[in-house]
C-alpha atoms as a PDB file:
ATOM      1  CA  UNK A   1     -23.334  36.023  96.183  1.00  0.00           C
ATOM      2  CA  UNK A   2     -25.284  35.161  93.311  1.00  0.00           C
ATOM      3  CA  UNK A   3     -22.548  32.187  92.396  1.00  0.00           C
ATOM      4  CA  UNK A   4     -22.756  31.276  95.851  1.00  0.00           C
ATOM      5  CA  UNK A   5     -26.912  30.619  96.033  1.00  0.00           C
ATOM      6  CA  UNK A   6     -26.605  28.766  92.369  1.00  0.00           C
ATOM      7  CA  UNK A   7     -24.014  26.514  93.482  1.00  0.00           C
ATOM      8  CA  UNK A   8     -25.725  26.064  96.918  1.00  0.00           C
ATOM      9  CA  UNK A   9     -29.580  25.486  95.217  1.00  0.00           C
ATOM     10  CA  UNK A  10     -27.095  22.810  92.857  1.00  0.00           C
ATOM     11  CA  UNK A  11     -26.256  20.699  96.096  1.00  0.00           C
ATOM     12  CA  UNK A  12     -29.665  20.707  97.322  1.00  0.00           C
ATOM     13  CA  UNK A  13     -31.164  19.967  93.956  1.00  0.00           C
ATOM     14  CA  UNK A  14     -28.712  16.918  93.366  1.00  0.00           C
ATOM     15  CA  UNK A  15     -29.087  15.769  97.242  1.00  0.00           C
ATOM     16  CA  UNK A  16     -33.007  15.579  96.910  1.00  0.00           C
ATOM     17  CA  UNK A  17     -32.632  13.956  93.567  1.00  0.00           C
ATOM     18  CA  UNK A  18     -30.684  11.319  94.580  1.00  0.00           C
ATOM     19  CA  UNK A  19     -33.046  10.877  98.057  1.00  0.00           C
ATOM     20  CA  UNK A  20     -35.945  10.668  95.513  1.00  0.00           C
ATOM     21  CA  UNK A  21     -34.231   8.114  93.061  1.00  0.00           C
ATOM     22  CA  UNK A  22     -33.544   6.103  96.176  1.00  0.00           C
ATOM     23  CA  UNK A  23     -36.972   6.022  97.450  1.00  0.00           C
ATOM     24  CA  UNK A  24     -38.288   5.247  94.007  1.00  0.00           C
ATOM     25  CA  UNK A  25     -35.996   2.564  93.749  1.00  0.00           C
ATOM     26  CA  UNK A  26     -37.163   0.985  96.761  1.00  0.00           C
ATOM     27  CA  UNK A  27     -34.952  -2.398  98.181  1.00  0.00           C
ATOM     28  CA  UNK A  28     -32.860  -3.540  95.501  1.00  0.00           C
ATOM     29  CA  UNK A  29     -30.516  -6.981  96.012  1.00  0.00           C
ATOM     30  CA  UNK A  30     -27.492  -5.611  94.024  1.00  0.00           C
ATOM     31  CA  UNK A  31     -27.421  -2.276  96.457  1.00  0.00           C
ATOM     32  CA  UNK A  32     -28.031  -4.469  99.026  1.00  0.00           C
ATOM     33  CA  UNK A  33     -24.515  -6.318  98.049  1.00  0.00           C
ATOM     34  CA  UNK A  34     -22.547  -3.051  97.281  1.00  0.00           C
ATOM     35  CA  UNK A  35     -21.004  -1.747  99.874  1.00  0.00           C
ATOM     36  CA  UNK A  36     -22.693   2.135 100.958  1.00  0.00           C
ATOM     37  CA  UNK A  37     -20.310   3.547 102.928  1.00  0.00           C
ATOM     38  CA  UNK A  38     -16.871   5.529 103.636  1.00  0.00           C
ATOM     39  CA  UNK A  39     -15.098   6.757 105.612  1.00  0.00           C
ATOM     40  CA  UNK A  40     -12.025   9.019 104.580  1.00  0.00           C
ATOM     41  CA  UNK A  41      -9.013  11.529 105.504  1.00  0.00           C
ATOM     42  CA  UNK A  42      -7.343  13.870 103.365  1.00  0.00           C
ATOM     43  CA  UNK A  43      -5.435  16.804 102.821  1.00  0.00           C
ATOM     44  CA  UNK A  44      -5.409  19.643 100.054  1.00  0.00           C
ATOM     45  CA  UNK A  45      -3.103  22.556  98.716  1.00  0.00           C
ATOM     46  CA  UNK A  46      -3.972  24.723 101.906  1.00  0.00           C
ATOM     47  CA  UNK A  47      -2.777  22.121 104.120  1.00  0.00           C
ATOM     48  CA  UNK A  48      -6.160  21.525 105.633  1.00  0.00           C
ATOM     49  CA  UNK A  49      -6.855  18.242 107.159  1.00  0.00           C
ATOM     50  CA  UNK A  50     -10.054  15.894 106.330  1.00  0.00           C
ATOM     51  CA  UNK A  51     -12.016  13.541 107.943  1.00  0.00           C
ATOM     52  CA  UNK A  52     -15.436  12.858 106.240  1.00  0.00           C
ATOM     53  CA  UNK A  53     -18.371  10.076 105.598  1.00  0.00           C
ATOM     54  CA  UNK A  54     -20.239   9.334 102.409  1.00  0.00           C
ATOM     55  CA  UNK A  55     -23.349   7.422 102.007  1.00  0.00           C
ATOM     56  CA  UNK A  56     -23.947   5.842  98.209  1.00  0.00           C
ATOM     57  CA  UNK A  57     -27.966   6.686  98.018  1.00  0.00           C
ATOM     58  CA  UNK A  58     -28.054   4.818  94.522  1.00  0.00           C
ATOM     59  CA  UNK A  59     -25.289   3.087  92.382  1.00  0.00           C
ATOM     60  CA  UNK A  60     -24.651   6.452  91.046  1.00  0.00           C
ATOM     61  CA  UNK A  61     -25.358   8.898  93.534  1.00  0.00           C
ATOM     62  CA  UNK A  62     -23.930   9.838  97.110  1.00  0.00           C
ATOM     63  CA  UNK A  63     -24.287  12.560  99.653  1.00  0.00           C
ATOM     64  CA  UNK A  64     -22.017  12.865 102.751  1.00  0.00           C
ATOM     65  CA  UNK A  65     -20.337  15.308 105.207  1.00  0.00           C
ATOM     66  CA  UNK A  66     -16.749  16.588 106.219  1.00  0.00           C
ATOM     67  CA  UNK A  67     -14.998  17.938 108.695  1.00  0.00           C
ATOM     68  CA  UNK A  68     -11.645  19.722 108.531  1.00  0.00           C
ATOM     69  CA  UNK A  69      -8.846  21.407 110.012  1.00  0.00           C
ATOM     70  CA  UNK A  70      -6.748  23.949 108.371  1.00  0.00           C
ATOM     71  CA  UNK A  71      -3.098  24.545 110.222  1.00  0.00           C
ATOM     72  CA  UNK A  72      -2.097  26.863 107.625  1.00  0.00           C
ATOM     73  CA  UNK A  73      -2.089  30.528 108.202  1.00  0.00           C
ATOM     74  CA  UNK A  74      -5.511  31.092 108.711  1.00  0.00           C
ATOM     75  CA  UNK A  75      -5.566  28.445 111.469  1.00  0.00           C
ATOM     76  CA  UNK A  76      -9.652  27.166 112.051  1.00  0.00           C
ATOM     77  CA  UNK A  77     -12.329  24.910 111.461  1.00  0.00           C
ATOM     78  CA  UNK A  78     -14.852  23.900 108.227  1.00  0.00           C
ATOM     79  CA  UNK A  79     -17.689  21.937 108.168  1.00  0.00           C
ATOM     80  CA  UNK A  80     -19.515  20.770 104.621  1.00  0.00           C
ATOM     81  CA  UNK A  81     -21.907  18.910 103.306  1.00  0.00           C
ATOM     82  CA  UNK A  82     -21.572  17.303  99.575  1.00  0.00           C
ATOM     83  CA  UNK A  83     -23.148  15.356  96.599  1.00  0.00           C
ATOM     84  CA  UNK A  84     -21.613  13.402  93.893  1.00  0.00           C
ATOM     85  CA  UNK A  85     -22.282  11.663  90.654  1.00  0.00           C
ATOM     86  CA  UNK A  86     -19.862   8.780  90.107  1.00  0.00           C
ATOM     87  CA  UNK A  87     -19.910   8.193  86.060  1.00  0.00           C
ATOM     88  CA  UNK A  88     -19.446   4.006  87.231  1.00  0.00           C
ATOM     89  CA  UNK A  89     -20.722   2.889  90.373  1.00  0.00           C
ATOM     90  CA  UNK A  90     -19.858   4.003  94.044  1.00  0.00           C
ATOM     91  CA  UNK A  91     -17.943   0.873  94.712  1.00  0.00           C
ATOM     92  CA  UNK A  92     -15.638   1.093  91.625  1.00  0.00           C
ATOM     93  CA  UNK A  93     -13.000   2.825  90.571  1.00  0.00           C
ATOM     94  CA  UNK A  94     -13.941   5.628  87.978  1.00  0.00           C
ATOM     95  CA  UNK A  95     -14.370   9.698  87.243  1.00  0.00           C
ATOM     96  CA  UNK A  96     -17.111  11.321  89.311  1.00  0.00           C
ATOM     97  CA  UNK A  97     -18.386  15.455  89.849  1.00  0.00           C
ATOM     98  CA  UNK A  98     -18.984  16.680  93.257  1.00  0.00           C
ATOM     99  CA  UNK A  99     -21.114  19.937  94.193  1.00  0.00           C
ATOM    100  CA  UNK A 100     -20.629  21.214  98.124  1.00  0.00           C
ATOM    101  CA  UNK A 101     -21.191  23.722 100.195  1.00  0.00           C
ATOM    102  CA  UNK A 102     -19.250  24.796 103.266  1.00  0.00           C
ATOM    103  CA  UNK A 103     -19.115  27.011 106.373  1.00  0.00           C
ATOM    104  CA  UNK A 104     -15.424  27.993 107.839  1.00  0.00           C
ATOM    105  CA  UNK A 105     -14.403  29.791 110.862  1.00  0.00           C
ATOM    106  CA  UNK A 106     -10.487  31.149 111.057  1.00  0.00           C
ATOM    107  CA  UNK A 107      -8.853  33.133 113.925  1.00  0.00           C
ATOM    108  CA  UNK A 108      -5.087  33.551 112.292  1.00  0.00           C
ATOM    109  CA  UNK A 109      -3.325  36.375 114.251  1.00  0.00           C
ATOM    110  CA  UNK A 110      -4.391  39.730 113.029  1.00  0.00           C
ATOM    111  CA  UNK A 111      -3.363  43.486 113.502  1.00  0.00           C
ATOM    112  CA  UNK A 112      -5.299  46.370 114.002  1.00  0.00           C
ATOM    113  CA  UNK A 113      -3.108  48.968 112.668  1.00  0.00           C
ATOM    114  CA  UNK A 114       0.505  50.065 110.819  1.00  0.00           C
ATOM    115  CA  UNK A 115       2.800  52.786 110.762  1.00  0.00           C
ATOM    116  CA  UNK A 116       6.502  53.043 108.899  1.00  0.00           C
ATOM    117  CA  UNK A 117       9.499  53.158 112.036  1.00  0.00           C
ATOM    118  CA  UNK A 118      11.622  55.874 110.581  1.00  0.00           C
ATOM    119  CA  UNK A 119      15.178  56.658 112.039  1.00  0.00           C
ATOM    120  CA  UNK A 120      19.219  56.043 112.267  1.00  0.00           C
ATOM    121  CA  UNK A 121      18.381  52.533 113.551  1.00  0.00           C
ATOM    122  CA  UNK A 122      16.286  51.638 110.716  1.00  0.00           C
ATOM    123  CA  UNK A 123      17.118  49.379 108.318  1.00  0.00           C
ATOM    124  CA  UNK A 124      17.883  50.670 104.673  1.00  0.00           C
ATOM    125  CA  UNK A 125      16.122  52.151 102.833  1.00  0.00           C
ATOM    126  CA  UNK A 126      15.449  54.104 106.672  1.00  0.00           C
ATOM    127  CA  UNK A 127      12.373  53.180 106.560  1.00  0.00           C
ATOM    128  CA  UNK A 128      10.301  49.903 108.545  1.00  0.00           C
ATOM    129  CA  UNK A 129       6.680  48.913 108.457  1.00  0.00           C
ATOM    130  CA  UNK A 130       5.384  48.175 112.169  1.00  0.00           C
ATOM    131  CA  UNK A 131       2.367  46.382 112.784  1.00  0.00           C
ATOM    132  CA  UNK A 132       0.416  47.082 115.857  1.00  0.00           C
ATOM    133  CA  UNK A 133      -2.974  45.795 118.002  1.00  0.00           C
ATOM    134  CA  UNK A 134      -1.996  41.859 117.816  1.00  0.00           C
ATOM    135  CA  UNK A 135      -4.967  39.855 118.397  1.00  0.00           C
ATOM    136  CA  UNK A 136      -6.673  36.781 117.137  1.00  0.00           C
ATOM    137  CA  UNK A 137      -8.780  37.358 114.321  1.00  0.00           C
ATOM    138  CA  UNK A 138     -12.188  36.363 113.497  1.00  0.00           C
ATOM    139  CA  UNK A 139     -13.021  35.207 109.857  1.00  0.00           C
ATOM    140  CA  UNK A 140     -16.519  33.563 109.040  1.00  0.00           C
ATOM    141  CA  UNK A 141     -16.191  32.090 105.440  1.00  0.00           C
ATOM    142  CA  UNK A 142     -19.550  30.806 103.831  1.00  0.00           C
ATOM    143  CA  UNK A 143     -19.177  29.164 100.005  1.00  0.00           C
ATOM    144  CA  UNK A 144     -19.893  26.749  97.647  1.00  0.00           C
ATOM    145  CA  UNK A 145     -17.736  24.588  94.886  1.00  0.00           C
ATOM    146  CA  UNK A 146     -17.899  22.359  92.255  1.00  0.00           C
ATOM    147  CA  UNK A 147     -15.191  19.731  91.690  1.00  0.00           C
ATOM    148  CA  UNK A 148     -14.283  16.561  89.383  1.00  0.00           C
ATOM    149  CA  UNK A 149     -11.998  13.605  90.370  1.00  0.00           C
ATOM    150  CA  UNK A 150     -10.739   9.946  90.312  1.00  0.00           C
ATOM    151  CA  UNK A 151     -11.721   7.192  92.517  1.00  0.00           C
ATOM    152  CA  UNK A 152      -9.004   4.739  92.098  1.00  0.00           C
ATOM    153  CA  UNK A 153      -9.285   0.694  94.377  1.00  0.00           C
ATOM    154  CA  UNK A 154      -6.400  -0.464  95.315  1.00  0.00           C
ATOM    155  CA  UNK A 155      -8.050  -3.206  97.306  1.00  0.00           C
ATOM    156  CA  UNK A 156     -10.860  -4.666  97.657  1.00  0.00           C
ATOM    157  CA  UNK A 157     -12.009  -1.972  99.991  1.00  0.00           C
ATOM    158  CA  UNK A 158      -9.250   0.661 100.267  1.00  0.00           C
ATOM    159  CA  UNK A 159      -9.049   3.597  97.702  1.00  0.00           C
ATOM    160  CA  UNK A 160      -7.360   7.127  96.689  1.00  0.00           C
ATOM    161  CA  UNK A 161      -8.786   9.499  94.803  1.00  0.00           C
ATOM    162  CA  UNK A 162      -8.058  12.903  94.060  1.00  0.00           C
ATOM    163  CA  UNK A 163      -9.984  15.449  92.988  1.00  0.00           C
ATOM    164  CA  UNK A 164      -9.522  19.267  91.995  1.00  0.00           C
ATOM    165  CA  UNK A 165     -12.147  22.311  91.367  1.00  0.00           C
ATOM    166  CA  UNK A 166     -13.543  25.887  91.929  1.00  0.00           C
ATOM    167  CA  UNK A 167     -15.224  27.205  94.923  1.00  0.00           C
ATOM    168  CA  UNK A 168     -16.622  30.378  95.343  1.00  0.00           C
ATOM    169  CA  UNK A 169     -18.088  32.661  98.843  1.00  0.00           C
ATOM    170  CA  UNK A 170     -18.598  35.609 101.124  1.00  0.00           C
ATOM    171  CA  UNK A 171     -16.085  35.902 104.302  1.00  0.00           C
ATOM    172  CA  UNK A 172     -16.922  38.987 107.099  1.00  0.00           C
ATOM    173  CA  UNK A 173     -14.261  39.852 109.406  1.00  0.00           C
ATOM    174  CA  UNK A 174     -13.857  41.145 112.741  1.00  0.00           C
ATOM    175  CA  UNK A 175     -14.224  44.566 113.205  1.00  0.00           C
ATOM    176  CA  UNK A 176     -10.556  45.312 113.721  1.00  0.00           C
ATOM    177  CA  UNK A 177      -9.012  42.696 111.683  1.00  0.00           C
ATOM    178  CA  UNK A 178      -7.252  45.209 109.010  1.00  0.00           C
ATOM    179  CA  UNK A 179      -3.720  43.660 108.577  1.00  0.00           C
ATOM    180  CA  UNK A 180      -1.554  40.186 108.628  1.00  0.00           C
ATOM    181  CA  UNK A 181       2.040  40.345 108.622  1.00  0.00           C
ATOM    182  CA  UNK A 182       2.688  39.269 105.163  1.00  0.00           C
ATOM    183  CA  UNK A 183       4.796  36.119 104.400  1.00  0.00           C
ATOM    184  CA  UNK A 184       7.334  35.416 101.867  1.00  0.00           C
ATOM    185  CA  UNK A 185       6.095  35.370  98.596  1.00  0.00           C
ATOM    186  CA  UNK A 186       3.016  38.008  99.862  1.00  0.00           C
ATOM    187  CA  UNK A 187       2.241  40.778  98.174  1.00  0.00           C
ATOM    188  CA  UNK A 188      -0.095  43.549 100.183  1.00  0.00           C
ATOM    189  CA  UNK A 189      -0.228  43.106 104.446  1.00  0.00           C
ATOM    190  CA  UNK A 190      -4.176  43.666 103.893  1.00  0.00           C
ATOM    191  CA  UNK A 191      -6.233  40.799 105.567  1.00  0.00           C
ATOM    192  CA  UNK A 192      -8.950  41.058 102.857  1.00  0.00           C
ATOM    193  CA  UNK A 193      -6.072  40.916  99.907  1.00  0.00           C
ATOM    194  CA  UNK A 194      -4.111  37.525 101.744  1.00  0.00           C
ATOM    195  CA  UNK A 195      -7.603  35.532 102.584  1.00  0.00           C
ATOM    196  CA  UNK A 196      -8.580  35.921  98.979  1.00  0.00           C
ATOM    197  CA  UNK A 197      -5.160  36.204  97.367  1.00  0.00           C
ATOM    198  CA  UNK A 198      -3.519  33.466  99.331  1.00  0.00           C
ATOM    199  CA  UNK A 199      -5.450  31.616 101.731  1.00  0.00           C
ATOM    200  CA  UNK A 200      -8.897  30.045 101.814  1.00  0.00           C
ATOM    201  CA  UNK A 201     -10.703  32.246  99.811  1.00  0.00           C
ATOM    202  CA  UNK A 202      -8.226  31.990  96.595  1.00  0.00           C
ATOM    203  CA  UNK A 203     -11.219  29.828  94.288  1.00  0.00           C
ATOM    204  CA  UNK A 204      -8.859  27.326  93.481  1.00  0.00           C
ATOM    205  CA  UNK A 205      -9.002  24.034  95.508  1.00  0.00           C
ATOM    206  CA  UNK A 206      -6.666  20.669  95.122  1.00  0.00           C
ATOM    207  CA  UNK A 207      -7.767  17.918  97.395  1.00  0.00           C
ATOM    208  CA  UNK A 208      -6.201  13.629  97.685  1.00  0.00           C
ATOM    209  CA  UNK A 209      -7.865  11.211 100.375  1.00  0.00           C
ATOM    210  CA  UNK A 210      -7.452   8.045 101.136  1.00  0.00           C
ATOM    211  CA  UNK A 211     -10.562   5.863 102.151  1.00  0.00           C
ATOM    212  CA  UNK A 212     -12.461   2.418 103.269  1.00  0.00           C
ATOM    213  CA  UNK A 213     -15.506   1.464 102.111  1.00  0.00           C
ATOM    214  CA  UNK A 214     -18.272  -0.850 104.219  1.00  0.00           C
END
């Protein structure tokens, strides 16, 4: 948790230091002629879905929000708000860092209990885990992350970039949300052990987008 409130007191830090450098700055021609906005979609490694808007508050500087979907396992919705540092300008292609922070809600399909089917008709080795109490989960995910990317123009105003980093948070489940049915390649049916093992909560996070800037 203590991660979680640095990174978090980061993004607010950065987003009221680039606020104040705009204010300071006051009406400049040159930001005048860049072009301040984006809009962009995306996907990452867990298959979530991106839509999102960014807002250059200097040449350097830019804060914006996100919305996403993720149709992975842990089926839901995220919402997060994020800063970045672009080491050229906004408007050019070049390396930047991002801080964020994020709040996620999942309901993937979740079991209340187990218990081994033993008998003739079991499959070898006579044995068969059995999960019971199907329902939809409940999974509230709050975290934080840090990332660094590329910004690449392929167009005047159309660009990729991709970007890769380390995220870090606190998820609470529903009070009978013990198991998942495990998938191939899963190791452990716990719901704690996939969401941090496997799905969201795993502190790795690869993300490409494509995007138009105005």
């Amino acid at each position: 948790m203590k991660s979680f409130l640095t990174t978090m007191s980061l993004v607010s830090f950065l987003f009221c230091f680039t606020k104040n450098i705009h204010a300071q700055k006051g009406f400049s021609p040159e930001m005048y002629k860049m072009k301040s906005n984006c809009v962009k979609i995306g996907t990452t490694s867990l298959i979530k879905y991106y839509l999102s808007y960014e807002h250059a508050v200097a040449k350097h500087f830019s804060a914006g929000i996100m919305a996403s979907y993720n149709a992975t396992t842990f089926t839901g919705y995220t919402g997060t708000v994020f800063t970045r540092f672009y080491f050229n300008e906004f408007n050019e292609s070049g390396w930047f860092l991002e801080a964020k922070g994020s709040y996620a809600y999942y309901n993937p399909k979740a079991y209340t209990d187990s218990h081994y089917w033993w008998g003739s008709n079991a499959p070898y080795p006579s044995n068969l885990l059995v999960y019971t109490g199907e329902h939809k989960g409940h999974v509230n995910y709050l975290y934080a992350g840090i990332s660094g990317g590329y910004k690449f123009f392929f167009s005047k105003h159309s660009f990729f970039e991709c970007l890769a980093g380390l995220h870090y948070g606190k998820a609470t489940f529903g009070k009978n949300d013990t198991y998942m049915e495990p998938l191939p390649g899963m190791y452990g049916a716990d719901i704690k052990t996939v969401f941090y093992n496997y799905g969201p909560g795993f502190p790795f996070h690869f993300m490409i987008n494509f995007g138009f800037d105005f």
